[in-house]
N, C-alpha and C. Protein backbone atom coordinates (compact mmCIF):
# COMPACT_ATOMS: atom_id res chain seq x y z
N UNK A 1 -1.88 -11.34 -11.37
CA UNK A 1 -2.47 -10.98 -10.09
C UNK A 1 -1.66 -9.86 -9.47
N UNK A 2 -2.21 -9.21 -8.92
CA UNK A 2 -1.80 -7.80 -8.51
C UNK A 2 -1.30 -8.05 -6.49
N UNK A 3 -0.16 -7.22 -6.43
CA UNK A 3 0.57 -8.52 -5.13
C UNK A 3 0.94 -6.81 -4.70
N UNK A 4 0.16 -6.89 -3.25
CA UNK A 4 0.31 -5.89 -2.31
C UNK A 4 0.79 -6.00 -0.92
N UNK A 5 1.77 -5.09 -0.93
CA UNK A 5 2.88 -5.30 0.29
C UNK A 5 1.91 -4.28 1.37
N UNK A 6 1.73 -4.63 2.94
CA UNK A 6 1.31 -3.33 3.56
C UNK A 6 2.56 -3.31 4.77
N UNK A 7 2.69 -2.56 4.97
CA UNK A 7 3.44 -2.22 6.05
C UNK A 7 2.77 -0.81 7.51
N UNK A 8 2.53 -1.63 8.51
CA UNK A 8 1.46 -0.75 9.73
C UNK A 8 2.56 -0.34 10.69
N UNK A 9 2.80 0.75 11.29
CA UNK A 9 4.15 0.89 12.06
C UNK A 9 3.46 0.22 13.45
N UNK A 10 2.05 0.07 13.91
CA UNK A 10 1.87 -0.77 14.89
C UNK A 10 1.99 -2.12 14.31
N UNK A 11 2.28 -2.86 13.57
CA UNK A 11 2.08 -4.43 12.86
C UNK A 11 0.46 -4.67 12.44
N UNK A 12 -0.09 -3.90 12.29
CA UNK A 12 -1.61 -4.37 11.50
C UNK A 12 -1.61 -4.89 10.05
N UNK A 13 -2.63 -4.08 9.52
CA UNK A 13 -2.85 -4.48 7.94
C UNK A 13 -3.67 -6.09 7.93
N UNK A 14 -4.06 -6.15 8.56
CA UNK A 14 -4.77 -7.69 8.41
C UNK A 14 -6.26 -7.11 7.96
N UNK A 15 -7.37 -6.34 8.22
CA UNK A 15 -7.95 -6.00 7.33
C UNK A 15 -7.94 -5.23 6.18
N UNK A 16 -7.13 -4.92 5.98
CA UNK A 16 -6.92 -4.22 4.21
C UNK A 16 -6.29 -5.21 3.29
N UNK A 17 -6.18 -5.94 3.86
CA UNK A 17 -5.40 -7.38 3.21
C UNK A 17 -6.48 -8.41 3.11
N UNK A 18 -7.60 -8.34 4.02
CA UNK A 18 -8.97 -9.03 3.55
C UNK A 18 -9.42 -8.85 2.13
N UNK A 19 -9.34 -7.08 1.94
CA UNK A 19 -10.05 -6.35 1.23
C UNK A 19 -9.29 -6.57 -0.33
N UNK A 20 -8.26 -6.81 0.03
CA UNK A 20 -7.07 -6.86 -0.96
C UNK A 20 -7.93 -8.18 -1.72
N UNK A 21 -7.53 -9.06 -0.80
CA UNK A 21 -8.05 -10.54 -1.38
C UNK A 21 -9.11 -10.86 -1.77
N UNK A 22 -10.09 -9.86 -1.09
CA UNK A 22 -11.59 -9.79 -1.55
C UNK A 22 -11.65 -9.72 -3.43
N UNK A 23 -10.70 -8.87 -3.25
CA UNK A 23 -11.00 -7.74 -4.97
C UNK A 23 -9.98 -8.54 -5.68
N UNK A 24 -9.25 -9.80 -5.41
CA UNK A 24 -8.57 -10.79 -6.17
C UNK A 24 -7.42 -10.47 -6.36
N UNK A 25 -6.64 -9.67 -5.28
CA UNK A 25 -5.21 -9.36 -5.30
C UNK A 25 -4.38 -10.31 -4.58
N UNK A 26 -3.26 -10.25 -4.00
CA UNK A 26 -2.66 -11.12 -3.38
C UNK A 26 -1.86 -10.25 -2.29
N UNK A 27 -2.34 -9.99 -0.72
CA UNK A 27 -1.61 -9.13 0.00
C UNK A 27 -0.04 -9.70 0.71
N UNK A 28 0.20 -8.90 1.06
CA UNK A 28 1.21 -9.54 2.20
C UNK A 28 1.44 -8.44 2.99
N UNK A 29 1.53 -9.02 4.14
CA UNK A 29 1.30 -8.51 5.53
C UNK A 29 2.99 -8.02 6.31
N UNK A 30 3.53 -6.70 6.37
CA UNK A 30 4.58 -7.36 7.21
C UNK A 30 4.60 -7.65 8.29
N UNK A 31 5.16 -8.79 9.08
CA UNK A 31 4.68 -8.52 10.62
C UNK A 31 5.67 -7.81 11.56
N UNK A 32 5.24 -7.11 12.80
CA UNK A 32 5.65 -6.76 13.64
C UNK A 32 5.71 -5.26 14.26
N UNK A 33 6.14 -4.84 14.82
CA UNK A 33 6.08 -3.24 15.37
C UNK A 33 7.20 -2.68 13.98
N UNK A 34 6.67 -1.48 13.57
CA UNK A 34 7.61 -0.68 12.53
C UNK A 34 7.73 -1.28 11.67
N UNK A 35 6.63 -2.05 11.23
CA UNK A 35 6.56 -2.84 10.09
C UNK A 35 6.67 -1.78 8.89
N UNK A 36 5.88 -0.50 8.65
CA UNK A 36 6.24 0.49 7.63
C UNK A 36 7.34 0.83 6.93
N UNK A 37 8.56 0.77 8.04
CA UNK A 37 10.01 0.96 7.65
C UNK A 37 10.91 -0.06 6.70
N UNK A 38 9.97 -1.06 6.98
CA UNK A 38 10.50 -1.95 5.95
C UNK A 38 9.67 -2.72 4.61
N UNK A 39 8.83 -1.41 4.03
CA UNK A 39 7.92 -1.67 3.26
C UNK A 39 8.65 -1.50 2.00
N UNK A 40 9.66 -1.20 1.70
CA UNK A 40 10.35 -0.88 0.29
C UNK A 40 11.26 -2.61 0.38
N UNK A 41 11.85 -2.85 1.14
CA UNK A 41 12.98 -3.72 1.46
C UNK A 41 11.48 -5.26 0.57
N UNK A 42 10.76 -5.21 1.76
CA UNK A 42 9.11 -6.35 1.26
C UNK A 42 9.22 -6.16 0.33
N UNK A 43 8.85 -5.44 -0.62
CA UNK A 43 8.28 -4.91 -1.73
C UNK A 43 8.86 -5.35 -2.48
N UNK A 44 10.55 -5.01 -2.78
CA UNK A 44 11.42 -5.52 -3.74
C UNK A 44 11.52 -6.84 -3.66
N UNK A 45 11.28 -8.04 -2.82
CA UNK A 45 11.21 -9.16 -2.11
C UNK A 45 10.43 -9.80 -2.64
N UNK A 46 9.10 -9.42 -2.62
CA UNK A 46 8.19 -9.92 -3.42
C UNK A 46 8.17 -9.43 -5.04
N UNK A 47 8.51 -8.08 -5.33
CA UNK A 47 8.20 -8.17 -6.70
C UNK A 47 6.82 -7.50 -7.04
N UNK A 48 6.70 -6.38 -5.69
CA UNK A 48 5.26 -6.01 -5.20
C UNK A 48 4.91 -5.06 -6.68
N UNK A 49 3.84 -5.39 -6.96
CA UNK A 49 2.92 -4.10 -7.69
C UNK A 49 2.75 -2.66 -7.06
N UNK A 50 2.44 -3.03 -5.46
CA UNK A 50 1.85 -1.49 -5.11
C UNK A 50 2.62 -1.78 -3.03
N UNK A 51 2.93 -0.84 -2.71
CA UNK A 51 3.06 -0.91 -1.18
C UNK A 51 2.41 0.37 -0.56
N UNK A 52 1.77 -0.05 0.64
CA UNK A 52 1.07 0.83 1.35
C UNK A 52 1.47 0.55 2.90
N UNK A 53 1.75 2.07 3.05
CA UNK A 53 2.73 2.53 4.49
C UNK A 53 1.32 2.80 5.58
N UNK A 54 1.30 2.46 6.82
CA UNK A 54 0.62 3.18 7.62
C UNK A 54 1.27 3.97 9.19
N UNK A 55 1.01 5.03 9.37
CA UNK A 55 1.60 5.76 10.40
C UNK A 55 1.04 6.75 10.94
N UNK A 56 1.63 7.50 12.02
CA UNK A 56 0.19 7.82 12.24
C UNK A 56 0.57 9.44 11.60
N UNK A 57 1.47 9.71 11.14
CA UNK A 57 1.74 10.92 9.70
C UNK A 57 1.32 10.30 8.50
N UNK A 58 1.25 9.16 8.08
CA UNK A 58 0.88 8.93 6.57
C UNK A 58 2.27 9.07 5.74
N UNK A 59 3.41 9.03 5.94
CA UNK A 59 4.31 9.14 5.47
C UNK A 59 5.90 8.69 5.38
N UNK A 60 6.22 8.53 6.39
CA UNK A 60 7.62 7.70 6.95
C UNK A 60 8.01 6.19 6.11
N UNK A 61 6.88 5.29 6.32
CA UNK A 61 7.73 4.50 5.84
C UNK A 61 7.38 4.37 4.21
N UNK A 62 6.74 5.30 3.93
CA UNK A 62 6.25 5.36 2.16
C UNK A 62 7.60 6.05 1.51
N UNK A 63 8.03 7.33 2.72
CA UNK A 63 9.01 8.09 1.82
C UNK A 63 10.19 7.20 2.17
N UNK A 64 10.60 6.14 2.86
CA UNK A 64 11.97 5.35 3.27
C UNK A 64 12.01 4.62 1.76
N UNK A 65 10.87 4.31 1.65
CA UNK A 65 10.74 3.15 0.56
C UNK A 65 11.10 3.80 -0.84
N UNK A 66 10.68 4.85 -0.64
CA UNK A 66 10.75 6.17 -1.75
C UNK A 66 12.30 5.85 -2.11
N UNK A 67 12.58 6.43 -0.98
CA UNK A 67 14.12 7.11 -1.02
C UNK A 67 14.77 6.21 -1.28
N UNK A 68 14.89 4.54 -0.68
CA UNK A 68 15.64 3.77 -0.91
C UNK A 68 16.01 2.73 -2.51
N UNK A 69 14.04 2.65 -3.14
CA UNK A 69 14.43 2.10 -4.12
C UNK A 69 13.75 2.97 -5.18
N UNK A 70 13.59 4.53 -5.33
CA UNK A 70 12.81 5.39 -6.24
C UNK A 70 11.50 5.30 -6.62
N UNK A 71 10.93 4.45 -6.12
CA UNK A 71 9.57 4.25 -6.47
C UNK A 71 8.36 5.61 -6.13
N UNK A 72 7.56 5.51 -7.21
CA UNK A 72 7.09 7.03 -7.09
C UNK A 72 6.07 6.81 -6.26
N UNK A 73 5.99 8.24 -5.22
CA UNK A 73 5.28 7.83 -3.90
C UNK A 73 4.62 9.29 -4.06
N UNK A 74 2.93 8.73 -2.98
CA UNK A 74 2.56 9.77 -2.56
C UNK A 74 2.26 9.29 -0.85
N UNK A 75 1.85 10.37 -0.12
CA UNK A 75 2.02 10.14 1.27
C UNK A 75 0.78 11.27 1.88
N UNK A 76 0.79 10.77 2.79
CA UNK A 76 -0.29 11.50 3.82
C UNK A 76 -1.66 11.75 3.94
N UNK A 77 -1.95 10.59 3.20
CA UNK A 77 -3.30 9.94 2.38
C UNK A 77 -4.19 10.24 3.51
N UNK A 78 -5.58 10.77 3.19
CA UNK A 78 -6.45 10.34 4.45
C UNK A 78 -8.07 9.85 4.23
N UNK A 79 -7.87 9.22 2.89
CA UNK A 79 -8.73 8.32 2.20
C UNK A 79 -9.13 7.68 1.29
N UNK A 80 -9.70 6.63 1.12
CA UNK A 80 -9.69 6.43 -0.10
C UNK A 80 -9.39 6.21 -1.36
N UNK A 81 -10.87 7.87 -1.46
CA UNK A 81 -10.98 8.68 -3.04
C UNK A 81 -8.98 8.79 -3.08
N UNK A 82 -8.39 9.46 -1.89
CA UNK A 82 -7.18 10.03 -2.46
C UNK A 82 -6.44 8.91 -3.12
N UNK A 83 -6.49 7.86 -1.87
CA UNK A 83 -5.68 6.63 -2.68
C UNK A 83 -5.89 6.20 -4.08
N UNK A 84 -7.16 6.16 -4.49
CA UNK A 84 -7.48 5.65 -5.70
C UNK A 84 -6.85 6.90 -6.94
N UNK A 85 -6.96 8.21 -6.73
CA UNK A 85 -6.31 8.67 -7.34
C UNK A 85 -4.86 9.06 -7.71
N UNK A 86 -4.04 8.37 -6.65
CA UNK A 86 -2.40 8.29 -6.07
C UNK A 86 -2.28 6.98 -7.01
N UNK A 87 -3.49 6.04 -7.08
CA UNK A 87 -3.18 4.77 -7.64
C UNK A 87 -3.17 5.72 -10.01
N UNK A 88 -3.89 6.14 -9.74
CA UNK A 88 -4.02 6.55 -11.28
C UNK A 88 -3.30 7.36 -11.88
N UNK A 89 -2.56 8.34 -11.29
CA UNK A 89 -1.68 9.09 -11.37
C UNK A 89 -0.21 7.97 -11.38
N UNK A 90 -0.30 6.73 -10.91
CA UNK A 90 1.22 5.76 -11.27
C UNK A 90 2.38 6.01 -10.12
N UNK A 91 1.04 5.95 -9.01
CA UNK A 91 2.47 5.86 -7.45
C UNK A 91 2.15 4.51 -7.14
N UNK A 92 3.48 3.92 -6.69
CA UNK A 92 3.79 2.54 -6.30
C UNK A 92 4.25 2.86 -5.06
N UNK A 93 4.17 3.54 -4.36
CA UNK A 93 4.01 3.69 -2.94
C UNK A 93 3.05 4.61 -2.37
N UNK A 94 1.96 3.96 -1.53
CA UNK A 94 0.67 5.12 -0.69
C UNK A 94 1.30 5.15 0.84
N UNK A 95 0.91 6.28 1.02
CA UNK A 95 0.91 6.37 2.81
C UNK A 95 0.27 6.79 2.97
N UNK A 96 -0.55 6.18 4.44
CA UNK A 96 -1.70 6.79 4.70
C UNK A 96 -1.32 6.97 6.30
N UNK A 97 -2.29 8.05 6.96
CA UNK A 97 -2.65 7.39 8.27
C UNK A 97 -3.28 5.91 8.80
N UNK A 98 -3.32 6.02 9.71
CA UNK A 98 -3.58 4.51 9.89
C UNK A 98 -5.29 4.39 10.00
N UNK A 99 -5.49 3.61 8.72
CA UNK A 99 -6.80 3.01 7.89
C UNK A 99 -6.68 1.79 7.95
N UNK A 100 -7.09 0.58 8.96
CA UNK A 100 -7.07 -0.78 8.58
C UNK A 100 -8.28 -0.74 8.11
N UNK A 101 -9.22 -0.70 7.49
CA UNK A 101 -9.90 -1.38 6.74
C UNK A 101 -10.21 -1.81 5.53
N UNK A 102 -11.08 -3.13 5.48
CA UNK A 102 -10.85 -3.63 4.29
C UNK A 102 -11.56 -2.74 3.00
N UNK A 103 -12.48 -1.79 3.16
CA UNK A 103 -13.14 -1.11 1.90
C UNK A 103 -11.89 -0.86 1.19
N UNK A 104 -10.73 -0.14 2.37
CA UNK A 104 -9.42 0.17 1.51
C UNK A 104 -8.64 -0.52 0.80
N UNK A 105 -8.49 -1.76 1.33
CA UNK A 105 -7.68 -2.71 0.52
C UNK A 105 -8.54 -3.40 -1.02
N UNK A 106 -9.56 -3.68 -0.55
CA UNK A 106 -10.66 -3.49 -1.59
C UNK A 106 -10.71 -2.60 -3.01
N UNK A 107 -11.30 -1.29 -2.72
CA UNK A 107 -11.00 -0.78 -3.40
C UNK A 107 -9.57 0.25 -4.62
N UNK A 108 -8.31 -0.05 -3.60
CA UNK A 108 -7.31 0.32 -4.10
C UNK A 108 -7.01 -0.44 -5.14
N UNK A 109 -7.28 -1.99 -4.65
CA UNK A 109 -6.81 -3.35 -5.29
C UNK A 109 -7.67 -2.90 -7.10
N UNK A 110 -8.91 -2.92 -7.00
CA UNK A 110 -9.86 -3.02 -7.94
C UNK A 110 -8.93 -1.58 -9.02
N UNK A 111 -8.99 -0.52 -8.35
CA UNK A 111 -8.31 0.71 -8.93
C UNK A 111 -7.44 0.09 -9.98
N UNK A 112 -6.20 -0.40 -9.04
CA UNK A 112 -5.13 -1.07 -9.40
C UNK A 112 -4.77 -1.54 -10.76
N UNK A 113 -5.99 -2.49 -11.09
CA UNK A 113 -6.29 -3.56 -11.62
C UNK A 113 -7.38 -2.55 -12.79
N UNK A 114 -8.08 -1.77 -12.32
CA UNK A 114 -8.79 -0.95 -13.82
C UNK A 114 -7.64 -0.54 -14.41
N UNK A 115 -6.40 0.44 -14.15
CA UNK A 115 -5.39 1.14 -14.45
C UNK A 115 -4.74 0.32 -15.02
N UNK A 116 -4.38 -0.64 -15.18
CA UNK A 116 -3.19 -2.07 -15.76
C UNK A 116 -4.51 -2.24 -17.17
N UNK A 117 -5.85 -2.59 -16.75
CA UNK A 117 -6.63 -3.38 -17.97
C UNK A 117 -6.57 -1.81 -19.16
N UNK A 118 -6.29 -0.46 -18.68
CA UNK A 118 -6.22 0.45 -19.44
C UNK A 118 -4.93 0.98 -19.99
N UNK A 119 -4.15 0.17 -19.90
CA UNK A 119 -2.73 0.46 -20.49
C UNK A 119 -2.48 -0.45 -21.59
């Protein structure tokens, strides 16, 4: 099962984490204000497959996570299509602007999960 960390610098992510679960992933939510900043720290915690930063640059707490444990990142996402192709290209960290919804968690998850059944 494919186990997704989100991190919202307002504390959201509760619908992309629907979407997550919809498409048979397993999310986790961080809670609180500046939750983004500590999306690498989650991540290693859980043992995450994929973490997704939200801010309102698309980038901060994707590149912290970057920087801290090398994980290959892309950032400044502003949909989707991009995510799904950030997912195929083999980044384990997305940043986006801030997208709570579930199509996103949804469809990244499914991406995710084609890319693993093709390796």
């Amino acid at each position: 099962m494919v186990t997704i960390v989100i991190g919202d610098r307002l504390g959201k992510g509760q619908n992309v984490a629907k979407g997550i679960e919809k498409a048979g992933g397993k999310a986790i939510v961080i809670e609180g204000m500046a939750a983004d900043m500590r999306l690498g720290d989650e991540m290693e915690k859980a043992n995450a497959d994929l973490g997704i930063s939200f801010c309102g640059s698309g980038g901060a707490g994707a590149l912290m996570a970057a920087n801290k444990y090398g994980y290959k990142v892309t950032h400044h996402l502003r949909s989707i299509e991009a995510g799904e192709t950030a997912i195929q290209e083999g980044n384990k960290v997305l940043g986006f602007g801030f997208m709570d919804v579930e199509e996103l968690g949804y469809r990244l998850t499914k991406a995710y999960i084609k890319m693993q059944e093709g390796k």
